[in-house]
Protein backbone atom coordinates (compact mmCIF):
# COMPACT_ATOMS: atom_id res chain seq x y z
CA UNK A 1 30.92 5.00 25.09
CA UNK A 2 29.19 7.29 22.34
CA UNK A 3 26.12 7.13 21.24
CA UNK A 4 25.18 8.50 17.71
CA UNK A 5 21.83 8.36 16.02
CA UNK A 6 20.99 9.27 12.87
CA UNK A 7 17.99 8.77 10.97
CA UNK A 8 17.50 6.53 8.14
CA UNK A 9 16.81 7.38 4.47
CA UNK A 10 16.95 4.36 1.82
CA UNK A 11 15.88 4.71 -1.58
CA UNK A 12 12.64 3.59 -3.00
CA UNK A 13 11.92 2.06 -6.10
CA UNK A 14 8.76 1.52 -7.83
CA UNK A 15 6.29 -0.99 -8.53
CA UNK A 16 7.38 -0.70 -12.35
CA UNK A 17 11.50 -0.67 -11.37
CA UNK A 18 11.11 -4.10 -9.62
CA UNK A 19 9.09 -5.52 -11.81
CA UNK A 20 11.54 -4.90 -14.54
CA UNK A 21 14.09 -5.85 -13.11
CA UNK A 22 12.86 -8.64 -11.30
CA UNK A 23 11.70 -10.17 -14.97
CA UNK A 24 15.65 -9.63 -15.95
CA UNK A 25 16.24 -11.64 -12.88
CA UNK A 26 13.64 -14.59 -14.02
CA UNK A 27 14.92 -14.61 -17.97
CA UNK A 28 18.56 -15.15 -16.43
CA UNK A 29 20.11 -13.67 -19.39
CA UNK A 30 22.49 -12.04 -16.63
CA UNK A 31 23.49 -12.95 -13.35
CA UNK A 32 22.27 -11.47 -10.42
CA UNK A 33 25.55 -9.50 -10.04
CA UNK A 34 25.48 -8.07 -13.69
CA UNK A 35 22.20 -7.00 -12.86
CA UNK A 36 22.96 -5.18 -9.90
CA UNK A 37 25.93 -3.50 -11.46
CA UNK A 38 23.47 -2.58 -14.33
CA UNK A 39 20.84 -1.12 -12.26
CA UNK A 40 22.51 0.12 -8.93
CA UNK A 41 20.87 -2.03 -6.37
CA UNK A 42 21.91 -4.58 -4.13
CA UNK A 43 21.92 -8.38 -5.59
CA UNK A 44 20.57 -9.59 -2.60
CA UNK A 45 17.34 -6.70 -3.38
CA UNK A 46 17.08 -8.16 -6.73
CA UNK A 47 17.58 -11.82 -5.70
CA UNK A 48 14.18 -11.00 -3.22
CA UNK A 49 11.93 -9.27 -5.69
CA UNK A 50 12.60 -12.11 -8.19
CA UNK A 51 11.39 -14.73 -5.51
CA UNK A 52 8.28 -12.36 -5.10
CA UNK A 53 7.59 -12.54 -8.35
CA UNK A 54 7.84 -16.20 -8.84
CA UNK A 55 5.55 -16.39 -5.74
CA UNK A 56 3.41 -14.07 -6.49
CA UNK A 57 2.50 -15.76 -10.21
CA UNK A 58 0.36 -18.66 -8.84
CA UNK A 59 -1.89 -16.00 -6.95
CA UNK A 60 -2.53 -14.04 -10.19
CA UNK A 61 -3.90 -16.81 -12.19
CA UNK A 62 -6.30 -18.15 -8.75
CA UNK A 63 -8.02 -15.23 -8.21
CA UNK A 64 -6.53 -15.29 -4.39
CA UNK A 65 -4.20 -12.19 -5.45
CA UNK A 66 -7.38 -9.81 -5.19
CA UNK A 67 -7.77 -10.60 -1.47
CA UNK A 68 -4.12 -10.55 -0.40
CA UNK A 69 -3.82 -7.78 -2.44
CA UNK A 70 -6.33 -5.69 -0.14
CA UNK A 71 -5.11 -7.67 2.93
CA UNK A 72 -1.61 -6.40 2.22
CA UNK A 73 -2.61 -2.86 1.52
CA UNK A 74 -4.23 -2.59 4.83
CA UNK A 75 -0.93 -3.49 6.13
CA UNK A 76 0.64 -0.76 4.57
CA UNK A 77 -1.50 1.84 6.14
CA UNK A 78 -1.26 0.59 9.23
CA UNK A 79 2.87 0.56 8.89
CA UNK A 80 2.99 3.95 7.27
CA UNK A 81 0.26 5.65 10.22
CA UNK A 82 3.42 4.63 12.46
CA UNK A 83 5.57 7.38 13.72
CA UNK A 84 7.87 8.24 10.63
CA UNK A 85 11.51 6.62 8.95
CA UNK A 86 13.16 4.47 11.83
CA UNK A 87 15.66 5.90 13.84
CA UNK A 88 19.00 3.80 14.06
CA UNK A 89 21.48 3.98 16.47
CA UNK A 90 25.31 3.18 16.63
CA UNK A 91 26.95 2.44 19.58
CA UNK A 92 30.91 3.32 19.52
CA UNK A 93 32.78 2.34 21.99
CA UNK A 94 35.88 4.26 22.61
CA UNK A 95 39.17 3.27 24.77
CA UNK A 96 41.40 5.53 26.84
């Protein structure tokens, strides 16, 4: 058996990407396919920022968004103090 690893580089969007598209998602103008085709991502990517979105709506008009709001970005330091992008490894096994 081989073992390969190789580390991991995905693509990031913005704040202002998902939001946009995630709003596409909501009007349902297009399906979640046409949208993914349309913008290059995933459908299952788009499919989780729009339920984000929906979920995150109620906390925007309570006022509870400011504290989870600080609560998550404390998370996010934490997470990106860590040691750097994950490193993946694929296991291939290999017959005589």
């Amino acid at each position: 058996m081989r073992v390969e690893a190789f580390h991991a580089t995905r693509k990031r969007y913005s704040a202002d990407f998902k939001a946009k598209v995630a709003l596409e998602a909501i009007r349902g103008d297009l399906t979640l396919a046409e949208l993914a085709a349309k913008h290059g991502v995933r459908h299952t990517m788009i499919a989780s920022w729009k339920r984000q979105a929906i979920d995150g709506m109620a906390s925007t008009f309570s006022g509870a968004g400011d504290a989870a709001k600080a609560v998550s970005e404390s998370e996010v330091g934490k997470l990106a103090s860590g040691s750097g992008p994950g490193i993946h490894v694929r296991y291939r096994c290999e017959f005589p």
